[in-house]
N, C-alpha and C. Protein backbone atom coordinates (compact mmCIF):
# COMPACT_ATOMS: atom_id res chain seq x y z
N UNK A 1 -19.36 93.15 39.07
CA UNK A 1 -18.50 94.25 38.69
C UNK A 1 -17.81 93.91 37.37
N UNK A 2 -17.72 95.11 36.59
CA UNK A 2 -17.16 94.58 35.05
C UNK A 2 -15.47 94.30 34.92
N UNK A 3 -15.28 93.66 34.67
CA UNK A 3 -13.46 93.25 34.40
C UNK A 3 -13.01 94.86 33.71
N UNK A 4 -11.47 95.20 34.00
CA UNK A 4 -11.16 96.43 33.40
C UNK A 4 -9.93 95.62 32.58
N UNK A 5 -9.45 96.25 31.54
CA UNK A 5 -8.53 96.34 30.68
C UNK A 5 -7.40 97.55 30.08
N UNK A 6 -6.14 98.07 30.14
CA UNK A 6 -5.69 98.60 30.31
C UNK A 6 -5.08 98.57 28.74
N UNK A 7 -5.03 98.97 27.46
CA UNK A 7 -4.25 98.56 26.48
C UNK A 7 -3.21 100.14 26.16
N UNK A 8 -2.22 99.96 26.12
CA UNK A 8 -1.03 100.87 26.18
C UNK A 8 -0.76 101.11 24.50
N UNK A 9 -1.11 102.45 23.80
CA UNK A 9 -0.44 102.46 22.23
C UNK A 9 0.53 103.33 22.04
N UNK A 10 1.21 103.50 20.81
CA UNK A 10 2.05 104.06 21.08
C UNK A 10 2.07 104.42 19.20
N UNK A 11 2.89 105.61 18.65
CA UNK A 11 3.61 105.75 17.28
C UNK A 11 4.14 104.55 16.88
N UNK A 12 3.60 104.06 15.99
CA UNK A 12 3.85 102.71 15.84
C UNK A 12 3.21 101.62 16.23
N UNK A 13 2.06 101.85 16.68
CA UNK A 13 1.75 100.45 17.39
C UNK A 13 1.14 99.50 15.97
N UNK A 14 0.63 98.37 15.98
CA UNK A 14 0.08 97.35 15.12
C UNK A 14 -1.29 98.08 15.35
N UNK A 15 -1.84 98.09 14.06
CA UNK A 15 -3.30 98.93 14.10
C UNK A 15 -4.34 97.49 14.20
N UNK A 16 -3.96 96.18 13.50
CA UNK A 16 -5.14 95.54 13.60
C UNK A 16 -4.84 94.52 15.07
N UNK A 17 -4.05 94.61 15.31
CA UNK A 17 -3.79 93.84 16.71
C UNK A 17 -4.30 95.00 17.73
N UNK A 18 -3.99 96.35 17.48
CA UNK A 18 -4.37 97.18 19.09
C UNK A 18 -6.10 97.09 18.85
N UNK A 19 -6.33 97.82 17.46
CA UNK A 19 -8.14 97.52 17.54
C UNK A 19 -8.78 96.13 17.69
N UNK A 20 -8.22 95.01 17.20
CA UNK A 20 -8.88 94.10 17.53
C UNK A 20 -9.05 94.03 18.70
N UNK A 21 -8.13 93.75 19.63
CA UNK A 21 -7.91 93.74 21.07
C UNK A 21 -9.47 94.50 21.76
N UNK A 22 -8.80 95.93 21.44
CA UNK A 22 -9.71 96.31 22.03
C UNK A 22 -11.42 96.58 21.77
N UNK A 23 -11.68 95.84 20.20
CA UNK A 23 -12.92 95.58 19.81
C UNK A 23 -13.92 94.52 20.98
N UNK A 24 -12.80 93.84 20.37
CA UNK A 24 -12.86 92.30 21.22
C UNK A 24 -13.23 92.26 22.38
N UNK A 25 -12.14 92.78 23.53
CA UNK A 25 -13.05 92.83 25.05
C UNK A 25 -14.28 93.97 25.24
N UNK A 26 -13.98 94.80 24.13
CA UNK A 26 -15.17 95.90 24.43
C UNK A 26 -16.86 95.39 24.08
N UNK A 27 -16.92 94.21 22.79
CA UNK A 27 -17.79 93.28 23.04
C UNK A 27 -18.03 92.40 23.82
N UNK A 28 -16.65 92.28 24.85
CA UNK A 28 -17.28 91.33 26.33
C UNK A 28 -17.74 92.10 27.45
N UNK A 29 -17.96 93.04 26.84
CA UNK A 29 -18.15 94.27 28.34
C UNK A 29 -17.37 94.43 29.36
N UNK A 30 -15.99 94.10 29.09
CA UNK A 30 -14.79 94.74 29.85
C UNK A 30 -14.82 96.15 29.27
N UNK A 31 -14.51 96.75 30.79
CA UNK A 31 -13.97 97.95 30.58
C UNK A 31 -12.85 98.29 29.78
N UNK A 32 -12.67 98.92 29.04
CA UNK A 32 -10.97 99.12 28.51
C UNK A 32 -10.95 100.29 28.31
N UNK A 33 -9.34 100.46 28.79
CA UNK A 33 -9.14 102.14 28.80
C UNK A 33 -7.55 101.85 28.02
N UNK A 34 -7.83 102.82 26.88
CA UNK A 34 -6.96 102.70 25.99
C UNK A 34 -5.71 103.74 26.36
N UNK A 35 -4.49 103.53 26.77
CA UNK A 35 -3.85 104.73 26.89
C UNK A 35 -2.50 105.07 26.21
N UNK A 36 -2.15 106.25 25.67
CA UNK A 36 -1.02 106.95 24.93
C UNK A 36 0.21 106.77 25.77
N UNK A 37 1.49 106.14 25.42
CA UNK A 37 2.68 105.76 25.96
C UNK A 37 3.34 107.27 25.44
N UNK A 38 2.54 108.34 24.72
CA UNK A 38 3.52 109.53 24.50
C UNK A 38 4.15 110.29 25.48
N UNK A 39 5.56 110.43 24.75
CA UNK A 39 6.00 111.61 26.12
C UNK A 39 5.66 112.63 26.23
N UNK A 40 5.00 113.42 25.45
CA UNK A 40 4.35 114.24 25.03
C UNK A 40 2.77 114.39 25.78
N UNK A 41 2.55 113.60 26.08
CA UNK A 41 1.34 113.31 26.65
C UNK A 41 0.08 113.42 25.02
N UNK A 42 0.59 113.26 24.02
CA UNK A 42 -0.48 113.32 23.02
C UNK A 42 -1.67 112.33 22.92
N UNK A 43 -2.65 112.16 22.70
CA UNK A 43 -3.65 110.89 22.67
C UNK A 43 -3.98 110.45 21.39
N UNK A 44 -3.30 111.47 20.65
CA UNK A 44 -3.39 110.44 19.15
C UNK A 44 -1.96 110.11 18.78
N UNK A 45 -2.10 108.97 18.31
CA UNK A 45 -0.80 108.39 17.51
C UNK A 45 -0.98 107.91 16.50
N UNK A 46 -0.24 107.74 15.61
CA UNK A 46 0.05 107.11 14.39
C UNK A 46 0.63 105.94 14.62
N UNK A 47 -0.55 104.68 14.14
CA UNK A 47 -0.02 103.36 13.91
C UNK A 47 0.79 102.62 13.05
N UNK A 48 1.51 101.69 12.89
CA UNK A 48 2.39 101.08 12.26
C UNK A 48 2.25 101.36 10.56
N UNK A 49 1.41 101.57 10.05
CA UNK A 49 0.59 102.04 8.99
C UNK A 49 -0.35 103.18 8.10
N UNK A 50 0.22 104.15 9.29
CA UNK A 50 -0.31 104.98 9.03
C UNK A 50 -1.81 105.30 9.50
N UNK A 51 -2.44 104.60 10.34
CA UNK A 51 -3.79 105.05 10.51
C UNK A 51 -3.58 105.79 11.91
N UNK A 52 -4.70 106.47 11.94
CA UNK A 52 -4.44 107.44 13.00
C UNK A 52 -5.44 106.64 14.49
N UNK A 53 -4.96 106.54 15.78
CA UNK A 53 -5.69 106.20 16.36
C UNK A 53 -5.47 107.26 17.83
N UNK A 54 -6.61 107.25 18.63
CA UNK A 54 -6.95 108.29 19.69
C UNK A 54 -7.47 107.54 21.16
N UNK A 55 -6.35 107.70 21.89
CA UNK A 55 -6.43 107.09 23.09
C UNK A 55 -7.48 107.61 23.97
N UNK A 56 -7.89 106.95 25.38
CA UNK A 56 -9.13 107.51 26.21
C UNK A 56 -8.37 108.49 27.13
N UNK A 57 -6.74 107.92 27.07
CA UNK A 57 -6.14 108.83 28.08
C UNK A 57 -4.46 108.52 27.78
N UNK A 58 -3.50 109.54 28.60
CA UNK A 58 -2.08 109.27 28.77
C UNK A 58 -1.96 108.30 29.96
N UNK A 59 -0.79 107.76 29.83
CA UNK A 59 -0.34 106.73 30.94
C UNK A 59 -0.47 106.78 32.19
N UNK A 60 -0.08 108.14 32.09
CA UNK A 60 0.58 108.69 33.28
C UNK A 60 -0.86 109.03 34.54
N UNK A 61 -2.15 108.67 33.22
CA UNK A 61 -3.29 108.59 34.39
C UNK A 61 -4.30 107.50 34.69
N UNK A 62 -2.74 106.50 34.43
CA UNK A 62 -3.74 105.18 34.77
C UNK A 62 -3.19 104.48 36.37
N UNK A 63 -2.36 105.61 36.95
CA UNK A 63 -0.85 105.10 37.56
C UNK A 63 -1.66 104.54 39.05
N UNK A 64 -2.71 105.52 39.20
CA UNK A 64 -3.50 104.92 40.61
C UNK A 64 -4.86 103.93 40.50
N UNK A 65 -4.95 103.46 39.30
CA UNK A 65 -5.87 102.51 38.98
C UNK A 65 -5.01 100.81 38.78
N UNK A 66 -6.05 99.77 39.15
CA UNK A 66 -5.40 98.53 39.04
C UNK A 66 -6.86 98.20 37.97
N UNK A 67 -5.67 97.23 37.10
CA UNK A 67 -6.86 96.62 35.75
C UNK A 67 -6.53 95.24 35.78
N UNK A 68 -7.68 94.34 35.40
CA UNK A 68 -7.51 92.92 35.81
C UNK A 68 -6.70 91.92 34.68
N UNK A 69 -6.57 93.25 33.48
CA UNK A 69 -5.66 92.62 32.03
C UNK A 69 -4.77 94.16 31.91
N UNK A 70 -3.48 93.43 31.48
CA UNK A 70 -2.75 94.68 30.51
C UNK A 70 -2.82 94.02 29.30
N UNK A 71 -2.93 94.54 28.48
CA UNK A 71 -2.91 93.68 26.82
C UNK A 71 -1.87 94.45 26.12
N UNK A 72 -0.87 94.40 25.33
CA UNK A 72 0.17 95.16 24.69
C UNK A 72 0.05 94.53 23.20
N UNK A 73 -0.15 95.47 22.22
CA UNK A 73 -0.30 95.52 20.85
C UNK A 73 1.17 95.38 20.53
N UNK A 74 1.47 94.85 19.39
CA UNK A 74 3.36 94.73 18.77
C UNK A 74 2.89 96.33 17.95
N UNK A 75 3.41 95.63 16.76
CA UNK A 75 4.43 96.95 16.12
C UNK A 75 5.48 97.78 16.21
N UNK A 76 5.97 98.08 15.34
CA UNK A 76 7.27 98.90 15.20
C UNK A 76 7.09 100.50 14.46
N UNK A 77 7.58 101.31 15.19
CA UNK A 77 8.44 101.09 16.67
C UNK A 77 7.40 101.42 18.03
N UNK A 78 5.95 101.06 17.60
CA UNK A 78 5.04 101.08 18.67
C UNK A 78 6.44 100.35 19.67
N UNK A 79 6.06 99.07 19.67
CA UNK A 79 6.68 98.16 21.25
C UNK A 79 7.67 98.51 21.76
N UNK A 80 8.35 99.50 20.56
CA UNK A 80 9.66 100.23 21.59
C UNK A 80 8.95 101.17 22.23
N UNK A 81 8.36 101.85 21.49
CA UNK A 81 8.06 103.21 22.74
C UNK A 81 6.99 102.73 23.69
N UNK A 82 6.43 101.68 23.77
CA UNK A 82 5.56 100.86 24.79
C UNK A 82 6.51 100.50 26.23
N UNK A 83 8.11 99.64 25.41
CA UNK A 83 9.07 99.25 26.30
C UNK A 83 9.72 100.54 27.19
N UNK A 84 9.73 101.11 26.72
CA UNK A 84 10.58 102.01 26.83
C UNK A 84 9.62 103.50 28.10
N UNK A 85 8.40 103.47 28.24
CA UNK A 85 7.80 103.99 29.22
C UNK A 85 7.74 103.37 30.48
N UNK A 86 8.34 104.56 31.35
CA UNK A 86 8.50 104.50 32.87
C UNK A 86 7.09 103.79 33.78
N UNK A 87 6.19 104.88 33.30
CA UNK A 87 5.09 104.30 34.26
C UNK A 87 4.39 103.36 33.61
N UNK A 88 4.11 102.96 32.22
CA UNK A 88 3.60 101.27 31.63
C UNK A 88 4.59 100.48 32.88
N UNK A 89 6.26 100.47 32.51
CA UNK A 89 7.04 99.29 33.31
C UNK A 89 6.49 99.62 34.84
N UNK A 90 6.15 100.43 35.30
CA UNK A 90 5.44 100.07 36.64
C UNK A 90 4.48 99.02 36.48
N UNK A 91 2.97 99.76 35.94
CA UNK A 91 2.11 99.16 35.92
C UNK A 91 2.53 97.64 35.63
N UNK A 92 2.77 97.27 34.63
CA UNK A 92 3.44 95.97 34.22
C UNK A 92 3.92 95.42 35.10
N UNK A 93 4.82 95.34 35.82
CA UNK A 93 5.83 94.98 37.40
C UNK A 93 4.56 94.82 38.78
N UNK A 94 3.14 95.52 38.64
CA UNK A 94 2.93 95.53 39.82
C UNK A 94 1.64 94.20 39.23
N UNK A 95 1.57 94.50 38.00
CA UNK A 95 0.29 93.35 37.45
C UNK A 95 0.75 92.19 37.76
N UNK A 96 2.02 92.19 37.14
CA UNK A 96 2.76 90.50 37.49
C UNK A 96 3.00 89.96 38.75
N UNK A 97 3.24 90.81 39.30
CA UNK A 97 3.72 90.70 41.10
C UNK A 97 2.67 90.03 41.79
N UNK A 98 1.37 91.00 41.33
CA UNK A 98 0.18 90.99 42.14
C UNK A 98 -0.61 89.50 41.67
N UNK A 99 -0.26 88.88 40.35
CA UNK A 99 -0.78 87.67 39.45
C UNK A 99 -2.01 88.04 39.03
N UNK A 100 -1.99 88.78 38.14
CA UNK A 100 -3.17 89.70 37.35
C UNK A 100 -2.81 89.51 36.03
N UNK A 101 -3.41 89.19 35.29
CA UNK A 101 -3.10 88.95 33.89
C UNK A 101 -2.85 89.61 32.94
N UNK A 102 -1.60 89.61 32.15
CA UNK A 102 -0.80 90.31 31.34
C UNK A 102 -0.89 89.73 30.32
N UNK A 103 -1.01 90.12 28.95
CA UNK A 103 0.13 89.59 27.35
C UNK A 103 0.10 90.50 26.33
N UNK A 104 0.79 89.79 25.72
CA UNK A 104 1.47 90.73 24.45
C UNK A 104 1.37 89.94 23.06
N UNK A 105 1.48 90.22 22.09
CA UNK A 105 1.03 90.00 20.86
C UNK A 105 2.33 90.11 19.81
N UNK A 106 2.97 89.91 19.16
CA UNK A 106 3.45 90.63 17.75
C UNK A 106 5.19 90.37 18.64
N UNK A 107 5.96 91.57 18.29
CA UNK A 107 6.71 92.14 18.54
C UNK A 107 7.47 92.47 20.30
N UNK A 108 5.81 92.71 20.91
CA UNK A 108 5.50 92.77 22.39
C UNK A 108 6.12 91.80 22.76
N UNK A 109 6.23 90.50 23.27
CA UNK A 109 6.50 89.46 23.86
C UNK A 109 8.04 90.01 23.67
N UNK A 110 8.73 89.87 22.89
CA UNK A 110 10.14 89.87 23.35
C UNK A 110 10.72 91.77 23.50
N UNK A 111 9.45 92.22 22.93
CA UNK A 111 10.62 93.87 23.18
C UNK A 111 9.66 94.69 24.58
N UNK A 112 9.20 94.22 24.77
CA UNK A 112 8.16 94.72 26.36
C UNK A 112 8.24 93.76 27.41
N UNK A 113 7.74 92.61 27.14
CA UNK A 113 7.75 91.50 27.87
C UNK A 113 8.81 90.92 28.38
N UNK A 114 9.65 90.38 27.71
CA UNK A 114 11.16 89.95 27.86
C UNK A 114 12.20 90.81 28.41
N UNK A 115 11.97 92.07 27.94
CA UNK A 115 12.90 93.47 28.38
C UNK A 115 12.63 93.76 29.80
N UNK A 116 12.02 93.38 30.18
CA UNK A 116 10.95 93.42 31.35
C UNK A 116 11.34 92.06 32.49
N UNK A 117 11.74 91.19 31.98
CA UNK A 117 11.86 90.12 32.72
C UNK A 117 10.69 89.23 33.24
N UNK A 118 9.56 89.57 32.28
CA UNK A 118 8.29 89.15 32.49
C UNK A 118 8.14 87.59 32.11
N UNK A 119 8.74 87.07 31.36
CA UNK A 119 8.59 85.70 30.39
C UNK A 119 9.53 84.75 31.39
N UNK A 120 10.16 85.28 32.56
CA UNK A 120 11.13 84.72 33.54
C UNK A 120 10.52 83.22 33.77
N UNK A 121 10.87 81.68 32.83
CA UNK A 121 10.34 80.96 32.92
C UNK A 121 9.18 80.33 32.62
N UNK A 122 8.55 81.07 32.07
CA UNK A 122 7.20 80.94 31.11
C UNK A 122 7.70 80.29 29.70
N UNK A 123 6.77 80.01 28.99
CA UNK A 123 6.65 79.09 27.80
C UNK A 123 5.33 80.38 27.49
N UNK A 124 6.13 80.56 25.95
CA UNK A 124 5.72 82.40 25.07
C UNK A 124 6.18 82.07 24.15
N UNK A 125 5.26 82.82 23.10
CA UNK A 125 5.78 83.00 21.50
C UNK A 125 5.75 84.29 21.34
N UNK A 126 6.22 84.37 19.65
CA UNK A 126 5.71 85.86 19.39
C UNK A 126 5.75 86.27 18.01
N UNK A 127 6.02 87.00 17.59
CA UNK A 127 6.18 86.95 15.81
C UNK A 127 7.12 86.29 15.35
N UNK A 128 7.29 85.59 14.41
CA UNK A 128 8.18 84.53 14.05
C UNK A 128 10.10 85.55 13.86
N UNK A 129 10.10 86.55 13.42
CA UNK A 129 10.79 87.58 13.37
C UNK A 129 11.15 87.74 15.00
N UNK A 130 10.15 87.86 16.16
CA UNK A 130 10.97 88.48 17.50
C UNK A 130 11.01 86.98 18.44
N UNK A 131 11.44 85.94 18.34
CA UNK A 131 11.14 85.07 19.45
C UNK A 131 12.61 84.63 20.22
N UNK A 132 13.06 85.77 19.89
CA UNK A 132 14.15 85.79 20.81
C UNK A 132 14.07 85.79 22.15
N UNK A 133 13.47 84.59 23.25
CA UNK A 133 13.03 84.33 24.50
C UNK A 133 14.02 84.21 24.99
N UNK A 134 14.97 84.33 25.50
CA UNK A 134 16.44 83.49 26.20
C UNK A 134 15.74 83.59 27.61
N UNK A 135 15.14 84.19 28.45
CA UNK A 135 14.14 84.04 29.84
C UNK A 135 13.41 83.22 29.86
N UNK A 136 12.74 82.68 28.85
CA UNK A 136 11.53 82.07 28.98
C UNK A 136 12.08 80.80 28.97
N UNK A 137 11.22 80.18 29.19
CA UNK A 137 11.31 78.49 29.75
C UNK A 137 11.22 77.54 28.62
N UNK A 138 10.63 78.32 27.94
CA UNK A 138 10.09 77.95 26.02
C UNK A 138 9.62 78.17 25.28
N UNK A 139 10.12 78.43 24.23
CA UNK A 139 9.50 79.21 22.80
C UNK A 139 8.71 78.30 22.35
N UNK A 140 7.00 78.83 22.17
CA UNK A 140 6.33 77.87 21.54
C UNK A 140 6.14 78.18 19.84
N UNK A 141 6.80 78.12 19.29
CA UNK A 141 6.52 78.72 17.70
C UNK A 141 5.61 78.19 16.84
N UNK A 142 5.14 77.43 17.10
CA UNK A 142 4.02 76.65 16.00
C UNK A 142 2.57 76.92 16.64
N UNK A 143 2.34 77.48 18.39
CA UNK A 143 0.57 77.79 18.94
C UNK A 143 0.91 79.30 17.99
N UNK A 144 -0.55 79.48 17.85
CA UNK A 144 -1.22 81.03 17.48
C UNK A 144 -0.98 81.63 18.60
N UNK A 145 -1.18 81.34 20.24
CA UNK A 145 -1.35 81.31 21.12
C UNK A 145 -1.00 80.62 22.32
N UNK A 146 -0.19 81.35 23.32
CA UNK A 146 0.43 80.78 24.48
C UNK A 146 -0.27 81.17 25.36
N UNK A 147 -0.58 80.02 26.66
CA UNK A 147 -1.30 80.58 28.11
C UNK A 147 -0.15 79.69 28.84
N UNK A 148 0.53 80.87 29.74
CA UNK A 148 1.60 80.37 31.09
C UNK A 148 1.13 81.01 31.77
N UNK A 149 0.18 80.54 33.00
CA UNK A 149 0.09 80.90 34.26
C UNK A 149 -1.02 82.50 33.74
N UNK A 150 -0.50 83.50 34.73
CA UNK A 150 -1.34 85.03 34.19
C UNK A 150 -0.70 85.83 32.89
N UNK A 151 -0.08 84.75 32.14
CA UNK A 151 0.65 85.58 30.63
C UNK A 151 0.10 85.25 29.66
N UNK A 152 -0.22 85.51 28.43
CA UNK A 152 -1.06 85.02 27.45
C UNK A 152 0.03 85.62 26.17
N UNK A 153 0.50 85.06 25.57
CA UNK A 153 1.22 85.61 24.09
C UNK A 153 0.47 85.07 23.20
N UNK A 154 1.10 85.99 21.75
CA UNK A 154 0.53 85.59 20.64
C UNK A 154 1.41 85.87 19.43
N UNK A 155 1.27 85.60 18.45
CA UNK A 155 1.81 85.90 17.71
C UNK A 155 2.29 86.91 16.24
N UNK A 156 1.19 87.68 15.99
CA UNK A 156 0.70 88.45 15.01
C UNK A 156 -0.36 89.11 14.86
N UNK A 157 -0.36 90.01 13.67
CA UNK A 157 -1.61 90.40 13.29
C UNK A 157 -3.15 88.94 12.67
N UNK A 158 -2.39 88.17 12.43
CA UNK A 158 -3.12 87.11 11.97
C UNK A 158 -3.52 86.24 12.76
N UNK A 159 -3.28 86.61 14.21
CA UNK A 159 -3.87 85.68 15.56
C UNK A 159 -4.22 86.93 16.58
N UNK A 160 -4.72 88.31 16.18
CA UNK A 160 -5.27 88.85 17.07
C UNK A 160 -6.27 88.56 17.48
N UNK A 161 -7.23 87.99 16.88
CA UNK A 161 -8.63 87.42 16.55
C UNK A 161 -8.60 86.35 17.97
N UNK A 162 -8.15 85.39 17.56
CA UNK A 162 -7.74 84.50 18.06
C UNK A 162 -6.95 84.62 19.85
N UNK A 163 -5.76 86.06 19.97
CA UNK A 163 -5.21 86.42 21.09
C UNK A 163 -6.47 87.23 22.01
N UNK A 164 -7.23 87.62 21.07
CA UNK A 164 -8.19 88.50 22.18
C UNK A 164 -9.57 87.33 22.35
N UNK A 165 -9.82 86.44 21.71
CA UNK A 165 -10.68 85.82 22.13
C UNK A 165 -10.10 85.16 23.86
N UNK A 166 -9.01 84.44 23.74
CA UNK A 166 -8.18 83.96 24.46
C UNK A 166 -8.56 84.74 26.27
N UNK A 167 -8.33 86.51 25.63
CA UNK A 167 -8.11 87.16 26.87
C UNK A 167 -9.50 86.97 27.74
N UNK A 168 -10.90 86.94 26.41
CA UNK A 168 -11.84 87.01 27.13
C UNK A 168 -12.24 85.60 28.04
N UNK A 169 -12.05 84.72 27.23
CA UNK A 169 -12.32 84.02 28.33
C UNK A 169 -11.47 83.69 29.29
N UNK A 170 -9.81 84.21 29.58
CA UNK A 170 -9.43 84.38 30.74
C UNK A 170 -9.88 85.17 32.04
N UNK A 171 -10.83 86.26 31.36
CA UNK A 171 -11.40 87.46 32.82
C UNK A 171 -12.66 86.64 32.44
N UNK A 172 -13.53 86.47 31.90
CA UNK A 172 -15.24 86.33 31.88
C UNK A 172 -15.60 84.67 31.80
N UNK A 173 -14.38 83.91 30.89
CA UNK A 173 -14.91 82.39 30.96
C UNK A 173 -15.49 81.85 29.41
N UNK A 174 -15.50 80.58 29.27
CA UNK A 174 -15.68 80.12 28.01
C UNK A 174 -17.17 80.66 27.58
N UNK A 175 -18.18 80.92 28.48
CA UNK A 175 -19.24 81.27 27.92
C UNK A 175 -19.62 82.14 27.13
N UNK A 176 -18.19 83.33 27.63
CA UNK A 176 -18.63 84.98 27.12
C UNK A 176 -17.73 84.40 26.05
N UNK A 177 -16.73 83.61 26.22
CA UNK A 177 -15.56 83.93 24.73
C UNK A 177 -16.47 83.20 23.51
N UNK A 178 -17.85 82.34 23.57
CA UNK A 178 -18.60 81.43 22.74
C UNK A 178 -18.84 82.55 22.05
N UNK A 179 -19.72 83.32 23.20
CA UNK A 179 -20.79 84.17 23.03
C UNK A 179 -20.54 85.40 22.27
N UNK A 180 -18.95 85.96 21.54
CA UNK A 180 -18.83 86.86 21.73
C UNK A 180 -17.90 86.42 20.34
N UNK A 181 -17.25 85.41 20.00
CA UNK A 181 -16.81 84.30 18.90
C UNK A 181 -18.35 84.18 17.85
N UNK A 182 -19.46 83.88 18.30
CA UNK A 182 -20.89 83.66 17.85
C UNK A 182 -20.83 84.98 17.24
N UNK A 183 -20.87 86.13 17.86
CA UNK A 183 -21.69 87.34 16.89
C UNK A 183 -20.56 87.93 16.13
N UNK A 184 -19.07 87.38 16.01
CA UNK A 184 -17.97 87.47 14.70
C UNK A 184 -18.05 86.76 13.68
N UNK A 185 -19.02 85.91 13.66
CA UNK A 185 -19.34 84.43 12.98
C UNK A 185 -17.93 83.72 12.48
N UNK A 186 -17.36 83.38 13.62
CA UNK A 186 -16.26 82.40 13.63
C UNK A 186 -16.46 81.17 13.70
N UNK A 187 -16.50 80.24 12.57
CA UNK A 187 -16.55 78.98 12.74
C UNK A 187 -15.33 78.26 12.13
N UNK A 188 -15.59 76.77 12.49
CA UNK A 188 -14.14 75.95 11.98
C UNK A 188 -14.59 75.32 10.79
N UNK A 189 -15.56 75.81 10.22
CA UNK A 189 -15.83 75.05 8.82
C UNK A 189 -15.25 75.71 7.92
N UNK A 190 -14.90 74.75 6.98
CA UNK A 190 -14.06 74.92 5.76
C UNK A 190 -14.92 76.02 4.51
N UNK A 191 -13.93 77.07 4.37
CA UNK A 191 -14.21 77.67 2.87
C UNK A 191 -15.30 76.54 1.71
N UNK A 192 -16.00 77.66 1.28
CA UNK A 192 -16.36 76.70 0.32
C UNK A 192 -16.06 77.27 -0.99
N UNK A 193 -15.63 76.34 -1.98
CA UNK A 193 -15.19 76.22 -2.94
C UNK A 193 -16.25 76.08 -4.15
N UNK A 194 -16.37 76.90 -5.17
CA UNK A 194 -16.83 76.89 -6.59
C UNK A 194 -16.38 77.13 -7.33
């Protein structure tokens, strides 16, 4: 059965952190269902930047489905209006409860996550700008990337790459995250210089 993924956007969200994300597991063949935090119930929003992006659905119809990741994109004032939805903070509350794997990226970690009481003792980062953790157990500021238990943080647009590889091989395993790292042609070799 295929892993599902749940990613929540919003007016404002981080455009290369929500698409990466959801590039990313959609090349691991997780399901992902992208959904609009509007009150409005609109499915397009405007990202942190102006690009326009178009959800699969509103929130409000993900409420009787369980997904084996929530992933939360930062941006401003995406992560407020992310924080700030009734039925996301369900979903969110019943993922954690249940020990189903959650994280957040950017901004997320302390204005969704933390607001939330989610980081309750965990060791989390987040954009060098939001790491205002006072819940958490410890601010890691120098990983790209935090794994506590079913939470995964990150830190930016410049470690989405990096935060969504992370997720995949938390649902699928190091094989798919190789396999799936391989056809981005990500390697650790050095620039070359002329």
């Amino acid at each position: 059965m295929s892993k599902t993924a749940l990613i929540p956007i919003a007016d404002g969200s981080e455009e290369i952190e929500a698409v990466t994300i959801i590039d990313v597991l959609r090349r691991a063949e997780i399901s992902v269902t992208v959904a609009s935090v509007s009150d409005d119930g609109a499915l397009q929003i405007t990202g942190s930047h102006g690009i326009q992006m178009v959800a699969d659905c509103a929130i409000d119809d993900c409420q009787m489905r369980v997904f084996d990741l929530i992933a939360i994109p930062g941006g401003l004032p995406g992560a407020e209006h992310i924080a700030a939805s009734a039925p996301l903070d369900k979903l969110l509350r019943k993922q954690a409860e249940n020990q189903r794997l959650y994280g957040a990226i950017c901004a997320a970690p302390q204005l969704v996550l933390e607001s939330k009481g989610l980081l309750n003792k965990k060791i989390a980062t987040g954009h060098p700008m939001f790491q205002l953790l006072p819940q958490a157990r410890e601010v890691d500021s120098e990983s790209r990337v935090v794994v506590d238990g079913n939470c995964v943080t990150s830190q930016g647009p410049g470690t989405a790459l990096d935060f969504s590889l992370e997720l995949v091989e938390r649902l699928c395993g190091l094989v798919k995250r190789e396999e799936v790292a391989s056809g981005l042609v990500l390697t650790t070799s050095p620039a070359a210089y002329y």
